[in-house]
N, C-alpha and C. Protein backbone atom coordinates (compact mmCIF):
# COMPACT_ATOMS: atom_id res chain seq x y z
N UNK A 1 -18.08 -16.82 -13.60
CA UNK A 1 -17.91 -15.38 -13.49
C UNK A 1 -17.17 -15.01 -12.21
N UNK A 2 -17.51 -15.58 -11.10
CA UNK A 2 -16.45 -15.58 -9.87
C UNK A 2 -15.64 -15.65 -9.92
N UNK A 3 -14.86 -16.99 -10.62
CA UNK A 3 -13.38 -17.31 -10.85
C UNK A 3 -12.48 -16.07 -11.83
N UNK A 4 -13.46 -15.74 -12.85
CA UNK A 4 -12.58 -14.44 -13.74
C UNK A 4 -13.03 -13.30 -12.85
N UNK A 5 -13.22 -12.71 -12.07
CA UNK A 5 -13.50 -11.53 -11.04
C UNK A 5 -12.23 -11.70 -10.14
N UNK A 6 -12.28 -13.00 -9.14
CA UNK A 6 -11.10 -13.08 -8.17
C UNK A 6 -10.23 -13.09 -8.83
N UNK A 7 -9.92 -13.89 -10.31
CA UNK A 7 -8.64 -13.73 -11.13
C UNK A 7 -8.05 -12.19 -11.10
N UNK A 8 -8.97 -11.43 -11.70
CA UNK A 8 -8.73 -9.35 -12.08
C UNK A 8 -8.48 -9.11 -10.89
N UNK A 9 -9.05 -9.40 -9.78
CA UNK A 9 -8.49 -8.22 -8.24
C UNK A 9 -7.13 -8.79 -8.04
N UNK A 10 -6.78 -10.45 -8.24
CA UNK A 10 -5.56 -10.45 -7.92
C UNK A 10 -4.36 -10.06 -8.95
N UNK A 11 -4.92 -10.55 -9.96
CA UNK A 11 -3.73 -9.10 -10.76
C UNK A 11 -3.74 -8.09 -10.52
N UNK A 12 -4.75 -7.29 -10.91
CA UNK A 12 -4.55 -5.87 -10.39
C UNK A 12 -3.95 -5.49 -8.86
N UNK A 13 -4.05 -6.68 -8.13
CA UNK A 13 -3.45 -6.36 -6.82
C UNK A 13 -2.01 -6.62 -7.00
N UNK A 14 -1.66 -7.57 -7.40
CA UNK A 14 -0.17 -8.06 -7.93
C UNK A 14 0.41 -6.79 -8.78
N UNK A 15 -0.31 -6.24 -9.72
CA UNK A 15 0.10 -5.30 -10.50
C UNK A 15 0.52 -4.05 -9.48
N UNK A 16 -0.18 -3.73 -8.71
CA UNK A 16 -0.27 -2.29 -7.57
C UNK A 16 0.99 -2.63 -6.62
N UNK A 17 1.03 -4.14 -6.28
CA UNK A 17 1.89 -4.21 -5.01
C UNK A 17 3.68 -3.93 -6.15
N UNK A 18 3.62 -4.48 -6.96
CA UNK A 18 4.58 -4.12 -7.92
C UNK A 18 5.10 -2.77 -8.38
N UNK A 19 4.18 -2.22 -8.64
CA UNK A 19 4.70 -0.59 -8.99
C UNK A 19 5.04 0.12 -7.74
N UNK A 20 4.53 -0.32 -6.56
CA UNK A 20 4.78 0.06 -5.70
C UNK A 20 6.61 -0.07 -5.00
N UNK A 21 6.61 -1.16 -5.34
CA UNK A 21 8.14 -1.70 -5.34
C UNK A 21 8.77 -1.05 -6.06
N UNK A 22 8.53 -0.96 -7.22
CA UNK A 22 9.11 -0.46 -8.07
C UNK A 22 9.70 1.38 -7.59
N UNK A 23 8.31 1.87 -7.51
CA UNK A 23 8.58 3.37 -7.39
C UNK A 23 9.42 3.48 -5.83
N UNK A 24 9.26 2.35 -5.03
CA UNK A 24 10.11 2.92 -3.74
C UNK A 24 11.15 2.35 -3.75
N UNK A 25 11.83 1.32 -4.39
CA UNK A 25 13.13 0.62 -4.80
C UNK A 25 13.82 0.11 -3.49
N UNK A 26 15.07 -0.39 -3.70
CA UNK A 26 15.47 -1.21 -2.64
C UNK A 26 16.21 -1.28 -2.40
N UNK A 27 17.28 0.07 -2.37
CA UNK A 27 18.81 0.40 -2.67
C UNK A 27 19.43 -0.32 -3.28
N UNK A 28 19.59 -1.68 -3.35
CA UNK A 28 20.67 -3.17 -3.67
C UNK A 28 22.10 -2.47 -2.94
N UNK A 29 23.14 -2.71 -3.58
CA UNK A 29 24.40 -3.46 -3.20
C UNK A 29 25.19 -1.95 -3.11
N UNK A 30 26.05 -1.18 -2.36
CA UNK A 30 26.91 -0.40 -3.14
C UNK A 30 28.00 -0.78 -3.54
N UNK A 31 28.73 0.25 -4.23
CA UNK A 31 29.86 -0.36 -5.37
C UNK A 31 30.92 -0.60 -4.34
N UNK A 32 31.84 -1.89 -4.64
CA UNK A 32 33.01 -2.45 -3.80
C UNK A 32 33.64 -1.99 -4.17
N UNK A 33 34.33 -1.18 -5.72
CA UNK A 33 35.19 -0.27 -5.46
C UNK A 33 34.80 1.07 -5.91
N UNK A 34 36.29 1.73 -6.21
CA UNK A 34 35.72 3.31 -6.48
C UNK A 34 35.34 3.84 -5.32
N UNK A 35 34.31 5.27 -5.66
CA UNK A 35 33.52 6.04 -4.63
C UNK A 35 34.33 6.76 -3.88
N UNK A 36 34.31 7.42 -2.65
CA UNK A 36 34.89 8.91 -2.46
C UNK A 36 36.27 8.17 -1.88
N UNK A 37 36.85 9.44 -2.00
CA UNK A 37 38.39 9.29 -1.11
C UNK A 37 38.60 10.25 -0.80
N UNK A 38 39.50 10.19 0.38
CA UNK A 38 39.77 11.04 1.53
C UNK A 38 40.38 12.16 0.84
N UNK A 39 40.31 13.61 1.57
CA UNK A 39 40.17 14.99 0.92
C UNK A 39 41.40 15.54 2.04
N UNK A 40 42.35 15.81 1.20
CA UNK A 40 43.12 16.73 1.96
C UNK A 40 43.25 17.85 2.19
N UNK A 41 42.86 18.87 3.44
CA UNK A 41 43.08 19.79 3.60
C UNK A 41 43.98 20.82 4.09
N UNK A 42 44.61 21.68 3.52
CA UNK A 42 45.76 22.62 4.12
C UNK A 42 44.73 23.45 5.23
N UNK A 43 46.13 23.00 5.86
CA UNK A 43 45.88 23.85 7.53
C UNK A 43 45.50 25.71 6.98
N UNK A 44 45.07 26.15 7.94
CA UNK A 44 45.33 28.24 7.54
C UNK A 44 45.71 28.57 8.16
């Protein structure tokens, strides 16, 4: 009964530390190309 008890807290802990990741994410990579370009403005 010990061994299936410590088994459930560590999933459920594995499970929590996961969604947690999940919901705060991890930016990854931005895109190498594309994305903004320079904006020209007329003088006034």
């Amino acid at each position: 009964m010990k061994v299936l008890r410590r088994a459930l807290v560590a999933l459920s802990l594995a499970g929590f530390i996961a969604s947690v990741l999940r919901l705060k994410g991890k930016g990854g990579v931005p895109p190498q190309a594309g994305g903004w370009r320079d904006v020209s403005v007329p003088p006034r």
